[in-house]
Protein backbone atom coordinates (compact mmCIF):
# COMPACT_ATOMS: atom_id res chain seq x y z
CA UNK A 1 123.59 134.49 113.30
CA UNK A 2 126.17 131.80 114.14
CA UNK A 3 126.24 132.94 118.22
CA UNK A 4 124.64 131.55 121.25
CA UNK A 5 123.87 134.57 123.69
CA UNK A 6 123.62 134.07 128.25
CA UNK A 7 122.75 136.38 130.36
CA UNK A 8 121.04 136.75 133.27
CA UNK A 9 118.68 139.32 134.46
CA UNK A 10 119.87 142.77 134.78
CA UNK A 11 123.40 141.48 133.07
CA UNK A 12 124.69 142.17 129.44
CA UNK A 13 124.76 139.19 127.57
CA UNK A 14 127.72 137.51 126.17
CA UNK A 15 128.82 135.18 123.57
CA UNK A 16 128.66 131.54 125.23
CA UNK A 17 129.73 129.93 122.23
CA UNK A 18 129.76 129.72 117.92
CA UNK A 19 127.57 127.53 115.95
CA UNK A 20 129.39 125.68 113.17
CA UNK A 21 127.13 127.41 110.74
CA UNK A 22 124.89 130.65 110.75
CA UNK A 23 121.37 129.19 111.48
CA UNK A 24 117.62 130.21 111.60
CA UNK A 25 114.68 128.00 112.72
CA UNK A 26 116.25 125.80 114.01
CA UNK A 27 114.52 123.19 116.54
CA UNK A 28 115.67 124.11 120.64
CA UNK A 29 115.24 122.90 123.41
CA UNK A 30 116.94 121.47 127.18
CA UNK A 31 117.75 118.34 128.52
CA UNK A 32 120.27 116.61 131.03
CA UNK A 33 121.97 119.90 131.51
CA UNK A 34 122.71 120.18 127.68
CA UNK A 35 120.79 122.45 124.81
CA UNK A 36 119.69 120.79 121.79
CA UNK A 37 119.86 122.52 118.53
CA UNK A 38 118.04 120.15 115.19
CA UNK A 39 118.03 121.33 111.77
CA UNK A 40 117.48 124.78 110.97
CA UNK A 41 117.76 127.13 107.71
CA UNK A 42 121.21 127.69 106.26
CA UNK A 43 122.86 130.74 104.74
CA UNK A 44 123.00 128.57 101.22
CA UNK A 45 119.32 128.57 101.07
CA UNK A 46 118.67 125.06 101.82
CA UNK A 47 118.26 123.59 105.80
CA UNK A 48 120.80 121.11 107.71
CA UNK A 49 119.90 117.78 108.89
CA UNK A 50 122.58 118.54 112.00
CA UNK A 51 121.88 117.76 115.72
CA UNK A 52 124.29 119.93 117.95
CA UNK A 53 124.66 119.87 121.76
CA UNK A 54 126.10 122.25 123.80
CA UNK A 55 127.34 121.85 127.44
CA UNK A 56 126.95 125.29 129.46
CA UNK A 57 128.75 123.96 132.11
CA UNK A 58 132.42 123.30 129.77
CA UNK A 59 131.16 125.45 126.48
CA UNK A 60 131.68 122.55 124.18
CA UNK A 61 130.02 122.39 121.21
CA UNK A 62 129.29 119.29 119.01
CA UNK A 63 127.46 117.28 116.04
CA UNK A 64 125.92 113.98 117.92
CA UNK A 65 123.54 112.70 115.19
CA UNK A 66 121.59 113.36 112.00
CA UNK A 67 118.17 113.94 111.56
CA UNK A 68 116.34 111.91 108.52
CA UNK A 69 116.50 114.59 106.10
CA UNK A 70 116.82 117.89 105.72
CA UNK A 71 114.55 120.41 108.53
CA UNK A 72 113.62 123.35 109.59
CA UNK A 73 110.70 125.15 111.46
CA UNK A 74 110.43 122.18 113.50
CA UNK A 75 109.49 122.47 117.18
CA UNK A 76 111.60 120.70 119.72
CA UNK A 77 110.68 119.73 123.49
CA UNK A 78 111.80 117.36 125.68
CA UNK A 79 110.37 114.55 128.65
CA UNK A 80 112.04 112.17 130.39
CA UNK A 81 115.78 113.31 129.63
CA UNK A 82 114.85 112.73 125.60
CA UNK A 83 114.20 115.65 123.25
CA UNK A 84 111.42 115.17 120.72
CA UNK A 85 111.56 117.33 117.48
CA UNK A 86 108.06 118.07 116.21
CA UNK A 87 107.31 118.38 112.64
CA UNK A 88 108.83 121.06 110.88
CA UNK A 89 109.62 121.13 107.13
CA UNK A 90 111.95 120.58 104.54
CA UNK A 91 113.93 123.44 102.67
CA UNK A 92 110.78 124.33 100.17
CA UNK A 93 107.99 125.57 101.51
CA UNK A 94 104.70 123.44 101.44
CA UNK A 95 106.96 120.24 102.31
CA UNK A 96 105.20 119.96 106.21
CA UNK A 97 106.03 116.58 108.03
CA UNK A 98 104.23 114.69 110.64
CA UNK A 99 107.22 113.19 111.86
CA UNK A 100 108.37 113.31 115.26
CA UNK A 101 112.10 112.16 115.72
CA UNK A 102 113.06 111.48 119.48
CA UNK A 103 117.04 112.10 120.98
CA UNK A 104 119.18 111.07 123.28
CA UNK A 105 121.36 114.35 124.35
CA UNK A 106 124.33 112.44 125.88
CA UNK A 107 124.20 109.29 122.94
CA UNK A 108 123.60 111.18 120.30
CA UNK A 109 120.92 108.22 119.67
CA UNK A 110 117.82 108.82 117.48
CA UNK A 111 114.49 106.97 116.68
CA UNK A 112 111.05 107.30 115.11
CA UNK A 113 108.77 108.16 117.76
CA UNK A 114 105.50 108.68 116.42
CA UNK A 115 103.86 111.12 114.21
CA UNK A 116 101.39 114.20 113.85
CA UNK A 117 97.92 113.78 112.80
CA UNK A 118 98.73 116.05 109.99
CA UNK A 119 101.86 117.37 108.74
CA UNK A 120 102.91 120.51 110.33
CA UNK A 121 105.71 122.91 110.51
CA UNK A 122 106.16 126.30 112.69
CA UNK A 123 104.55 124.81 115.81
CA UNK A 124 104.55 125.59 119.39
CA UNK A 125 105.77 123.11 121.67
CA UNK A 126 105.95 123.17 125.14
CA UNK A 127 106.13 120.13 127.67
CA UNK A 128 103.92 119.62 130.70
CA UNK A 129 104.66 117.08 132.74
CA UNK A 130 104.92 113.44 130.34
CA UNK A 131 102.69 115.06 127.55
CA UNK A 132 103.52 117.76 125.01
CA UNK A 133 101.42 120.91 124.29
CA UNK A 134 101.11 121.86 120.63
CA UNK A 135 99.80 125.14 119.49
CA UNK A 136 99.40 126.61 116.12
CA UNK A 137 101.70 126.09 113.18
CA UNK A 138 101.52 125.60 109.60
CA UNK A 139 99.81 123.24 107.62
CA UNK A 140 99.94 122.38 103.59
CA UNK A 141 96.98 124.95 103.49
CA UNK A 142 98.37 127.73 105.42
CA UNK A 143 98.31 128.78 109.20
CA UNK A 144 96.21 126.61 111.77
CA UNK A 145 94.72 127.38 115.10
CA UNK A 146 94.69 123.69 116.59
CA UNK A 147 95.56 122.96 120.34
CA UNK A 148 96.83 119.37 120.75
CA UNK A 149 98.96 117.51 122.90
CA UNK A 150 101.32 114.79 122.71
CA UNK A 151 101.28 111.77 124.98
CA UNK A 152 103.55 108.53 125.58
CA UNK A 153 102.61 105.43 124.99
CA UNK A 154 103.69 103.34 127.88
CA UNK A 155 105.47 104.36 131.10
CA UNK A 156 108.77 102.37 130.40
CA UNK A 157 109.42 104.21 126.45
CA UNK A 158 108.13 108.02 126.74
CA UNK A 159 107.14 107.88 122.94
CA UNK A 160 105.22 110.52 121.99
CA UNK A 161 101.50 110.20 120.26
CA UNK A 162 98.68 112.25 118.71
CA UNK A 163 96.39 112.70 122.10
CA UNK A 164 93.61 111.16 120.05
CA UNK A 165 94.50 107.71 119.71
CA UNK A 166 93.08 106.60 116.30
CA UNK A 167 91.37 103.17 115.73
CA UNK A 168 90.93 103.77 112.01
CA UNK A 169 93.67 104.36 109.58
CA UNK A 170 90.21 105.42 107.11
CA UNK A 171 88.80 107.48 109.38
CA UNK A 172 89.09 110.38 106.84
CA UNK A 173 87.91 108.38 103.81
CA UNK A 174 83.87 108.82 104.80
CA UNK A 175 82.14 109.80 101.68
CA UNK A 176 81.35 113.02 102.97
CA UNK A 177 85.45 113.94 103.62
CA UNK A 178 86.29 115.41 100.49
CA UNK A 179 88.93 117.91 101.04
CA UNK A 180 88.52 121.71 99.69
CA UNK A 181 90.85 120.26 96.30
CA UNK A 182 88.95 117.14 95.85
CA UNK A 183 85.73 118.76 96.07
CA UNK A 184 87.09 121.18 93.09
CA UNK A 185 88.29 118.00 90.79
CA UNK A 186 85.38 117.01 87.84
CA UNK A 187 84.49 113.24 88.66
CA UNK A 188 86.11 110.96 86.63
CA UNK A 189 87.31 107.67 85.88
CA UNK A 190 90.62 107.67 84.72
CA UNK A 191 92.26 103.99 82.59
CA UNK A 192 95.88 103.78 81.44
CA UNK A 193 95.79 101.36 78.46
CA UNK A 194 99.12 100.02 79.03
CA UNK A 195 99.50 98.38 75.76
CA UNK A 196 97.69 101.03 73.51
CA UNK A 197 99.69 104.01 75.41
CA UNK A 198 96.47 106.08 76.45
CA UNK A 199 94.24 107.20 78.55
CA UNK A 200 90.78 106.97 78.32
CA UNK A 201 88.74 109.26 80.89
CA UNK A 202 84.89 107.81 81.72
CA UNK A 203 82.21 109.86 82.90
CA UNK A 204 80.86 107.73 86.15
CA UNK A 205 77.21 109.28 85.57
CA UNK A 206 77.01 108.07 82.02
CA UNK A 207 79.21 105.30 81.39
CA UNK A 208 80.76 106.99 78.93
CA UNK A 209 83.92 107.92 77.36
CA UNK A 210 84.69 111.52 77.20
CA UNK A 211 88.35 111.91 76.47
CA UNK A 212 90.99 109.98 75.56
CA UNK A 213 94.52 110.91 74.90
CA UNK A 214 97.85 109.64 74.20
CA UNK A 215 100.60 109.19 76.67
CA UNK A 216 104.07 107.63 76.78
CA UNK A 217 105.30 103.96 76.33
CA UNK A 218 103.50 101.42 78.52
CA UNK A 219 101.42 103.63 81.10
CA UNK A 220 100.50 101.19 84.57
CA UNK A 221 98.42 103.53 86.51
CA UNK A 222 97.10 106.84 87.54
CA UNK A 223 98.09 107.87 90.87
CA UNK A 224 96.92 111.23 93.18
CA UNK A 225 99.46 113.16 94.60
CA UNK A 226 99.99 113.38 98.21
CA UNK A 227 98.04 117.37 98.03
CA UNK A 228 95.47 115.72 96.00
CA UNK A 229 95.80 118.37 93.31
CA UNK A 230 97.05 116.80 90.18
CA UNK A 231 97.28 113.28 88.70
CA UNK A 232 100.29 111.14 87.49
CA UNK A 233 100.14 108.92 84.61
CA UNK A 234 103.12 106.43 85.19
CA UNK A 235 104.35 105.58 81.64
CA UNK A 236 106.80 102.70 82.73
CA UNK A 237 108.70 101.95 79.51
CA UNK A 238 108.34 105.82 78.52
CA UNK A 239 110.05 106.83 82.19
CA UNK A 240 108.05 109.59 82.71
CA UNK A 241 105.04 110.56 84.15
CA UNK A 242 102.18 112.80 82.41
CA UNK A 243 100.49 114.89 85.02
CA UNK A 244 96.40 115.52 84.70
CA UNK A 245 94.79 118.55 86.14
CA UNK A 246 91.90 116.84 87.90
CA UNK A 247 90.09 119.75 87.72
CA UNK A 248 89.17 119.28 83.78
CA UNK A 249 90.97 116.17 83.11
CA UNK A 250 93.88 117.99 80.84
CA UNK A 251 96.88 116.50 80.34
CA UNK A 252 100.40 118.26 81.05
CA UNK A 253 103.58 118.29 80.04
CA UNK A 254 105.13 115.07 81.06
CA UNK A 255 108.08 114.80 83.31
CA UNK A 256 111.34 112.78 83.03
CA UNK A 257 111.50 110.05 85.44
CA UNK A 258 112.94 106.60 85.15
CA UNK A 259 110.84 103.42 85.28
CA UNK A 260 107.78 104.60 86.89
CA UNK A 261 106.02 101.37 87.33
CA UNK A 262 104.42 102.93 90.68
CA UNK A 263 104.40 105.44 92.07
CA UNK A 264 103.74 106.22 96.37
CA UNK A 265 104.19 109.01 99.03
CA UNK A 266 105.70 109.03 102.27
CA UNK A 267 103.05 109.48 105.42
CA UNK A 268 104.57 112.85 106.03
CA UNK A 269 104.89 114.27 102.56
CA UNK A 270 108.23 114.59 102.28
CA UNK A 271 109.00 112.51 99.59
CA UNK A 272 107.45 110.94 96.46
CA UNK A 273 108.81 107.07 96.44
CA UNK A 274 109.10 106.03 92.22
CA UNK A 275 108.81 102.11 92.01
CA UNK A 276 111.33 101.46 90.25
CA UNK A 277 110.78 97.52 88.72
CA UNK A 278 112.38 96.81 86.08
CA UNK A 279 115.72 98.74 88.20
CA UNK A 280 115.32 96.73 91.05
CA UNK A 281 114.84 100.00 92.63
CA UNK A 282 112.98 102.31 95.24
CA UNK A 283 113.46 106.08 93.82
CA UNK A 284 113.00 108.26 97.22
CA UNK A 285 112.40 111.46 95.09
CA UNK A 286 111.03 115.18 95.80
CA UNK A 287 107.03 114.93 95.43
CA UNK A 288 106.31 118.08 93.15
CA UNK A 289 109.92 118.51 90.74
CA UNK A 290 110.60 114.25 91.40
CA UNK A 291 114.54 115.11 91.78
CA UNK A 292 115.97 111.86 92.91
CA UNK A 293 117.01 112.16 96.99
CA UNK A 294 118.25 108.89 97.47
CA UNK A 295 117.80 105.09 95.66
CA UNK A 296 117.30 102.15 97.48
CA UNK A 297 118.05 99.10 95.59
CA UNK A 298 115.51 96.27 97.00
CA UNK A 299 117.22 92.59 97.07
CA UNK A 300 114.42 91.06 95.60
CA UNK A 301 112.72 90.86 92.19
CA UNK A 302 109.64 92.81 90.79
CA UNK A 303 108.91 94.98 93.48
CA UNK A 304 105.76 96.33 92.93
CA UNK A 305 102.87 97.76 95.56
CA UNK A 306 102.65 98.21 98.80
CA UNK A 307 101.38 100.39 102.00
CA UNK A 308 102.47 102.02 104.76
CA UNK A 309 102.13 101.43 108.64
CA UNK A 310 99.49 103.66 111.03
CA UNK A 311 102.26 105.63 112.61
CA UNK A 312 104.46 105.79 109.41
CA UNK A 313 107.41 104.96 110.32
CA UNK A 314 108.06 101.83 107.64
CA UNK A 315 106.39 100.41 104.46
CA UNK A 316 105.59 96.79 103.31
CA UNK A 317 106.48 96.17 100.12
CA UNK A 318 105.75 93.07 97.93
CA UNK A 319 108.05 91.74 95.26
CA UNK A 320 106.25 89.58 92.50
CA UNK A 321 108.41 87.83 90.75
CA UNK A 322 110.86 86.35 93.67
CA UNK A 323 107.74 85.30 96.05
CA UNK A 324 108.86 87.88 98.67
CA UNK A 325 107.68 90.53 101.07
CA UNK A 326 110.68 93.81 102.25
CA UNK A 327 110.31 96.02 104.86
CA UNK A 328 111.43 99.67 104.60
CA UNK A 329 112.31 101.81 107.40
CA UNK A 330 111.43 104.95 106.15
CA UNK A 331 113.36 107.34 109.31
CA UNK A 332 116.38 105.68 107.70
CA UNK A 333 115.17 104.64 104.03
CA UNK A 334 117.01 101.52 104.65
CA UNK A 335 115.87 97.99 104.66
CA UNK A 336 114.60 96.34 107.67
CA UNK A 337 113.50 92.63 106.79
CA UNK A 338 112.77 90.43 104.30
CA UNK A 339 110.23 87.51 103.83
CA UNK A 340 110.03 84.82 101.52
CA UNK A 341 106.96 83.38 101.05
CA UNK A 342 106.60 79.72 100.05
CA UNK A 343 107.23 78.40 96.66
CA UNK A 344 104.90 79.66 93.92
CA UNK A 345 104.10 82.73 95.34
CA UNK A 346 103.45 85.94 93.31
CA UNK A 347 102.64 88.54 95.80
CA UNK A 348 100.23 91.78 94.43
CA UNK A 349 98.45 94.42 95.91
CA UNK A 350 99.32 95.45 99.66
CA UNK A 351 96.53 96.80 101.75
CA UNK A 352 96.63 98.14 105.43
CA UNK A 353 93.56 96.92 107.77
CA UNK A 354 91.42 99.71 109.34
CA UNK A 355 93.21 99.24 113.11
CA UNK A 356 96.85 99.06 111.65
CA UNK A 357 96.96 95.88 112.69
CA UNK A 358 97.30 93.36 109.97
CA UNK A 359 98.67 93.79 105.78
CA UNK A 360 96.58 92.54 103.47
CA UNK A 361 98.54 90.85 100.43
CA UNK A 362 96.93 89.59 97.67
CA UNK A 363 98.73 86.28 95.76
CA UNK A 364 98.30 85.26 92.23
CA UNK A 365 98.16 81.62 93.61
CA UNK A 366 94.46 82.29 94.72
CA UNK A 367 94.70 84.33 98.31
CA UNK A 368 95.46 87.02 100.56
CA UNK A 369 98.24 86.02 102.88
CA UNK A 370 97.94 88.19 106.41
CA UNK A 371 100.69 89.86 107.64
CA UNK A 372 102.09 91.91 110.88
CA UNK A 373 104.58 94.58 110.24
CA UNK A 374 106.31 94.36 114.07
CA UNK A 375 107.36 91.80 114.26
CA UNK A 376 107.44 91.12 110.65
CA UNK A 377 105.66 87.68 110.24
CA UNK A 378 103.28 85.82 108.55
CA UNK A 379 100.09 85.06 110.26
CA UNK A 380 97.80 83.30 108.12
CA UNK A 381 96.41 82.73 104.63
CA UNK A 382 92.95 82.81 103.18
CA UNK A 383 91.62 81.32 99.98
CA UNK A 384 89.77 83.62 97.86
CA UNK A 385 90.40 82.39 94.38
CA UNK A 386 92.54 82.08 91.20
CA UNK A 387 94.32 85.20 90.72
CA UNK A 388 94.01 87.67 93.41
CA UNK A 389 95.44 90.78 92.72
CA UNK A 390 93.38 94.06 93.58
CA UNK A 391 92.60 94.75 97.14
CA UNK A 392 90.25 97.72 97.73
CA UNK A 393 88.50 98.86 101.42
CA UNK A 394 84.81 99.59 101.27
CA UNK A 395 83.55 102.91 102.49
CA UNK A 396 82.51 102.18 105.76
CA UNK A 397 85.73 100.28 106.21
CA UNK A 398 83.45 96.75 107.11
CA UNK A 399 85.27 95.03 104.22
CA UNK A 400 87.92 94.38 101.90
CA UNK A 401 86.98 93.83 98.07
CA UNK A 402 89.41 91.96 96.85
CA UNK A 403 89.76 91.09 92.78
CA UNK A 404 90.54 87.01 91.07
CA UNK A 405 91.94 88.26 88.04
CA UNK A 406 92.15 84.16 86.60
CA UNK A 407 88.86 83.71 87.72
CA UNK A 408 87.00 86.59 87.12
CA UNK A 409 85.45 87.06 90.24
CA UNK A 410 85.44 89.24 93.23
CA UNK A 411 86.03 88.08 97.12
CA UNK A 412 84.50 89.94 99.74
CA UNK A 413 86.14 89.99 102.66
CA UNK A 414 84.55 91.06 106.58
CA UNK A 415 87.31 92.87 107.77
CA UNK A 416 85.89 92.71 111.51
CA UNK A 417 85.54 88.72 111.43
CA UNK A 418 87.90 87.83 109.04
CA UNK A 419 85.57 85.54 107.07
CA UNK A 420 84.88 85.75 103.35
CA UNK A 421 81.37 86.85 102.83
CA UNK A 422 80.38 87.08 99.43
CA UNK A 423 81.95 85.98 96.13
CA UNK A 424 80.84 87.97 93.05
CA UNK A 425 80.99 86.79 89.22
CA UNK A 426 81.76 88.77 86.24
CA UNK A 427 78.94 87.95 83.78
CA UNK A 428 80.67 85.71 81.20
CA UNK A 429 83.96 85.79 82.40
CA UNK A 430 86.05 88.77 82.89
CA UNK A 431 89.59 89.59 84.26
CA UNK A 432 88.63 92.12 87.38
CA UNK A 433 92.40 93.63 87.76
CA UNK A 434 92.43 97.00 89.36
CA UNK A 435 90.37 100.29 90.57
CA UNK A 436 89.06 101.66 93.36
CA UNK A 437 85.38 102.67 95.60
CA UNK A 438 83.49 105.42 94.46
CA UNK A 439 82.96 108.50 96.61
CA UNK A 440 79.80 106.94 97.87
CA UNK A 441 80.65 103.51 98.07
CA UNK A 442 78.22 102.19 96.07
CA UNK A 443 79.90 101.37 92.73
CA UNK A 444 83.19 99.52 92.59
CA UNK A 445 85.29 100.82 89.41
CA UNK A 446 87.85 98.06 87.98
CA UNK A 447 89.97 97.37 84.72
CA UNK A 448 89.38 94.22 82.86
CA UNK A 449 92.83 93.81 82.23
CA UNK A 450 92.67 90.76 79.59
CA UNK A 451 89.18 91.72 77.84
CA UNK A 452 90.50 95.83 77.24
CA UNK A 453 87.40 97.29 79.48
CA UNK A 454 86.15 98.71 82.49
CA UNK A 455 83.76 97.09 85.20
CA UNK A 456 81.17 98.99 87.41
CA UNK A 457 80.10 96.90 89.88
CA UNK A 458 77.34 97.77 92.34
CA UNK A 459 78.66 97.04 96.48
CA UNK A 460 75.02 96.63 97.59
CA UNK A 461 75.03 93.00 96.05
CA UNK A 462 77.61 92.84 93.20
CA UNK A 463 76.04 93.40 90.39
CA UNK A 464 77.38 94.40 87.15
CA UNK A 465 76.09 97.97 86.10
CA UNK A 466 78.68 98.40 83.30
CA UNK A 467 80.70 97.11 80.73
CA UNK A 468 82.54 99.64 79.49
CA UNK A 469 84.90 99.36 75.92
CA UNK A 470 88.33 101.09 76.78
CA UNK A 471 92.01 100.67 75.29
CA UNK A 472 94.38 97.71 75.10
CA UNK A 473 95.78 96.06 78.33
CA UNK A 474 93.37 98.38 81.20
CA UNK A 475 95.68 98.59 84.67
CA UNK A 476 95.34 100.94 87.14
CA UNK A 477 92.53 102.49 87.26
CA UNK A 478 91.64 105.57 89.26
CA UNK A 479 88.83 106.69 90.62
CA UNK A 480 88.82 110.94 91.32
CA UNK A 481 87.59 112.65 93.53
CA UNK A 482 88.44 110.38 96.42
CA UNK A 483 87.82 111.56 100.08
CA UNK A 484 90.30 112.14 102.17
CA UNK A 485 92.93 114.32 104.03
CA UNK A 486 96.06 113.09 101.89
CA UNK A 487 97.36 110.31 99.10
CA UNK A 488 99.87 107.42 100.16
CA UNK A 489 100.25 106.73 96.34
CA UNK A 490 98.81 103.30 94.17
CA UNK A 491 95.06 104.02 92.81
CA UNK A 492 94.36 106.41 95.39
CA UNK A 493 95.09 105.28 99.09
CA UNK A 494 93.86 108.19 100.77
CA UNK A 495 94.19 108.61 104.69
């Protein structure tokens, strides 16, 4: 239907006005004397990103902004004169969001506001006072029967929260967390020889080898997807990716994609971002066909990891080969800042701190520089040793492990005081590159990217368990099952 209806009790309705376009789910709700009407489902099949007002009192209809991409089933309420829309999903289903996008009725202004614990579509919403009451919805797995509420974080800006403020951006990754399609994936340890075009799959248990299989040109890592239920193997020079069924370790058919150094997800699902380096590119793409949505090109050179903020609303990215750090407002996929970091910098591995707080980002000039994302500084550097490259948050989220490739060593860093703690050394010399925690914590899995094996090094006090014999040129290695409610991407950076 393309009509909106008024009546009043006892009264026939009546035709108040046309919508541009027939619409269904779409996102309602009141404020300043105007309706709000986001997104929605379109006769075409797919969902609008449109945000129209109308004016009861002169019947005028009209566009006043865009949404980020493309919604529907999203809830809508409004505090303060603003109208938050909650959620909702994109024109497939299974594509929930946690984001929540506030508006400005008369402006036609938008901005990130916050985000849902978990990605959610089909919710209630209903506002009480300053806070927001959530009810029910949809989730990835099907229908929920949470009762939250939304809350504001500071008197002046009504932007709205998750009522449970959360300290810990691991607070899922406990050993114990494993989500119902983790728990279902066989454990193992899965190495991309990036110069021998193959994976080798290790049985953690034994130390041994028990598959190994060829893939295309110049594979970099192995990366979860965001549902946890299947594995990519990014074959860079081959531009595609091979997927794994983590439930036997099979490879797939692979999929066309171009120069899939990395590979990440968006907080809120929606989109799978391809790290494009040798392109100079970041590929926003669809997470489970990867049909391109929209290609940032980055103005910097070798742009290769990064993370994403608590409330995920931007990403930090580093860029190797130009000694510089972007940042990526992801409510607009459009740059937001750029930092060059002095000379002879070669920035790695991004890593978020437990309280959101400070980025992590390892340097191959022997560091970890510390960075805040707002306002997008640097803050400090620490010496760690030649190399650094792999950065890695222990179990209990007390510290960061973080890898000396030149050096063949491993820093260990207290996250809580900010002090190096312990520096372990590879038993004659190694090249510690990449890898991840085990489910347990107690074994930290890395490639030894110049000496073509695998480490297994034991968290309690750094001692090597294994050397392991693998394929040419080792990168990044992934360690499955991990727990966790969701992937961000990398190795496995589950939240």
């Amino acid at each position: 239907m393309n009509t909106i209806l008024a009546w009043r009790p006892g009264q026939q309705p009546r035709v108040a006005a046309r919508l541009p376009v027939a619409l269904r789910y779409a996102a309602v709700a009141t404020a300043q004397g105007k309706i709000v009407i986001a997104g929605g489902s379109i006769p075409s099949g797919t969902a609008t990103r449109a945000v129209l007002v109308f004016d009861p009192a002169t019947r005028r209809m009209r566009q006043i902004a865009q949404l980020p991409s493309r919604t529907t089933h999203a809830a809508a309420a409004s505090i303060g004169g603003t109208v938050y829309v909650i959620g909702g999903r994109g024109p497939l289903v299974g594509t929930p969001t946690r984001r929540i996008v506030a508006i400005d009725p008369l402006t036609g202004k938008t901005h990130y506001a916050g985000a849902l614990a978990t990605p959610g579509s089909d919710l209630a919403a209903v506002a009480l006072g300053s806070r927001i009451l959530l009810a029910g919805g949809r989730d990835a797995s099907g229908a929920t029967s949470t009762i939250s509420q939304l809350v504001p974080s500071s008197a002046r800006a009504p932007v709205a929260r998750k009522a449970v403020a959360t300290t810990n951006v691991y607070a899922a990754d406990n050993p114990g967390d494993l989500s119902s399609a983790a728990r279902r994936a066989r454990p193992l340890i899965y190495v991309p020889n990036s110069q021998s075009n193959s994976v080798d799959e290790i049985d953690p248990r034994t130390f041994k080898i028990v598959r190994h299989f060829a893939v295309g040109a110049l594979p970099q890592h192995v990366t979860p997807s965001y549902d946890l239920k299947t594995l990519y193997v990014l074959n860079d020079l081959g531009n595609s990716l091979t997927p794994i069924n983590p439930r036997n370790g099979l490879p797939g058919r692979p999929i066309p994609v171009d120069d899939p150094y990395n590979l990440y997800f968006t907080p809120d699902g929606r989109y799978a971002i391809v790290v494009a380096e040798r392109l100079g590119r970041l590929d926003f793409r669809f997470p489970h066909t990867f049909r391109l949505h929209h290609s940032l090109s980055v103005p910097c050179r070798g742009v290769d990891h990064m993370d994403f903020s608590a409330d995920g609303s931007y990403l930090i990215a580093s860029c190797e080969f130009s000694g510089q750090l972007i940042k990526v407002n992801l409510l607009t996929e459009r740059l937001a800042g750029v930092i060059a970091l002095p000379g002879g910098s070669s920035p790695q591995d991004v890593k978020l701190s437990p309280d959101g707080r400070t980025y992590y980002v390892a340097d191959l000039r022997g560091g970890i520089w510390k960075v805040a994302g707002s306002p997008f500084r640097v803050v400090g550097f620490i010496r760690t040793g030649r190399g650094a490259h792999g950065l890695y948050v222990s179990r209990n989220d007390r510290f960061l492990y973080i890898t000396n490739r030149a050096e063949g060593s491993i820093s260990v860093l207290a996250l809580a005081s900010g002090k190096l703690v312990h520096k372990w050394w590879i038993p004659g010399g190694g090249s510690p590159d990449m890898g991840n925690v085990s489910v347990n914590g107690r074994v930290l899995w890395l490639s030894g990217r110049w000496n073509d094996v695998v480490y297994a090094i034991d968290t309690r006090n750094g001692r090597l368990l294994a050397r392991i014999p693998v394929g040419v040129g080792p990168h990044g290695l992934c360690v499955w099952p991990q727990p966790g409610r969701y992937s961000l991407g990398h190795t496995g950076i589950l939240r």
